[in-house]
Protein backbone atom coordinates (compact mmCIF):
# COMPACT_ATOMS: atom_id res chain seq x y z
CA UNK A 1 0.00 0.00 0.00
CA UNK A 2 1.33 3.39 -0.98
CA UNK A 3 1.99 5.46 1.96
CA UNK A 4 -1.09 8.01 1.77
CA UNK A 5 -2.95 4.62 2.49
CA UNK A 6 -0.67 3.89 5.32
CA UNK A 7 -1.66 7.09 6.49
CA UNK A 8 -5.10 6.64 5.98
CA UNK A 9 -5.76 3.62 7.83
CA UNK A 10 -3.07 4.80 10.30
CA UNK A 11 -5.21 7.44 11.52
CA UNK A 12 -8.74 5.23 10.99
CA UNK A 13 -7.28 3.02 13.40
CA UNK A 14 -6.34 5.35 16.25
CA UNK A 15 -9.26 7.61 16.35
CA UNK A 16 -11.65 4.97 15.23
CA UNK A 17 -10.86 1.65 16.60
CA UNK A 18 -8.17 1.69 19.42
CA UNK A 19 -6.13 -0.27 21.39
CA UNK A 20 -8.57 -1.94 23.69
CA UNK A 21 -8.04 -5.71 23.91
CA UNK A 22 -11.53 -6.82 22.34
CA UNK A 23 -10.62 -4.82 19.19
CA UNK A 24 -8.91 -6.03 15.94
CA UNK A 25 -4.68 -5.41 15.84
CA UNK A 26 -2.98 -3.05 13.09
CA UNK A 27 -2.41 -5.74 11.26
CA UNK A 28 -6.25 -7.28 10.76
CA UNK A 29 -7.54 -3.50 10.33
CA UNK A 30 -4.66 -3.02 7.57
CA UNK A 31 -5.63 -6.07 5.69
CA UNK A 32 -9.17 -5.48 5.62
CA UNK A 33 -9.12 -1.49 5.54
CA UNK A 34 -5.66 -1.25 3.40
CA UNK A 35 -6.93 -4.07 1.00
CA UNK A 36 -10.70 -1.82 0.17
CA UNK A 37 -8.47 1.60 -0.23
CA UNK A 38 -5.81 -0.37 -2.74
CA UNK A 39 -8.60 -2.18 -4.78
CA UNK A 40 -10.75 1.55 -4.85
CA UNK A 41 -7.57 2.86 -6.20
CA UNK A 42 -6.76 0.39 -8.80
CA UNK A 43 -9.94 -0.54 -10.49
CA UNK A 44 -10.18 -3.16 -13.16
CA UNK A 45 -12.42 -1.49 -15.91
CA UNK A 46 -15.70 0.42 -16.47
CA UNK A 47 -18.14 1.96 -15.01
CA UNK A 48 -15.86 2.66 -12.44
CA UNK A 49 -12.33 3.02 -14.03
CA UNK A 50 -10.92 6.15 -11.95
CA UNK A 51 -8.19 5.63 -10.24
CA UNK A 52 -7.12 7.54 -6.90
CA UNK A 53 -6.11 11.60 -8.42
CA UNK A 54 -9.12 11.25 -10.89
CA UNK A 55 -11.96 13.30 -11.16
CA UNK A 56 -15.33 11.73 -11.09
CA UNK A 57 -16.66 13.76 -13.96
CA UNK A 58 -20.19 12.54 -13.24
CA UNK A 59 -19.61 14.05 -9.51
CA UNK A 60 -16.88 16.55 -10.23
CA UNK A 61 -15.39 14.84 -6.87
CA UNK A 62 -11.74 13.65 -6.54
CA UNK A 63 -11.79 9.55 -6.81
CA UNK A 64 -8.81 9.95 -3.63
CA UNK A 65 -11.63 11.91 -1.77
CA UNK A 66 -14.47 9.16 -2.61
CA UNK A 67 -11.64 6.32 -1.61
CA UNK A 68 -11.18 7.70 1.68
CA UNK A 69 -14.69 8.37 2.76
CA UNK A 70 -15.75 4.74 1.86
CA UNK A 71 -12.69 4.35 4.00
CA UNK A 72 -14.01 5.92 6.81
CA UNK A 73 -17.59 4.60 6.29
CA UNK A 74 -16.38 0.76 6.37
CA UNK A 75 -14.19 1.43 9.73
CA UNK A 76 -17.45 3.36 11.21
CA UNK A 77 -19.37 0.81 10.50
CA UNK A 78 -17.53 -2.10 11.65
CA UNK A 79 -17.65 -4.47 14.30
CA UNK A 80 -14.61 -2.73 15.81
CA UNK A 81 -16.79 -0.04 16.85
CA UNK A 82 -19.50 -1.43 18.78
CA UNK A 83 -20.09 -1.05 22.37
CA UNK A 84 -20.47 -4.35 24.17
């Protein structure tokens, strides 16, 4: 993963998920998180053939900017962040 996606889930994981012992490592959160950012980035053909820098001309919205809030919406909406 290219370092803005380190950076990414670097900062999804400490203000999202935490250290408490219940919750997933680095590692797991990486994998899962890391592995939706790099295959947003790098898609495989149309209707959705922007890569991260792109504009969405249909949206006039950054692809990078797209990436990272589906990002944020799969860490939000995780199991990592419910109360028990």
């Amino acid at each position: 993963m290219a370092s803005e996606g380190e950076a990414v889930v670097n900062q999804l994981f400490a203000r999202i998920v935490g250290t408490s012992v219940s919750q997933p490592d680095i590692n797991e959160f990486t994998t899962d998180v890391g592995g939706l950012i790099e295959s947003l980035c790098a898609p495989t053909g149309p209707p959705d053939n922007l890569t991260c820098g792109a504009v969405n001309q249909r949206t006039g919205v950054n692809r990078t900017v797209e990436v990272i809030k589906a990002a944020c919406g799969a860490a939000l909406g995780s199991g990592a962040t419910l109360v028990q």
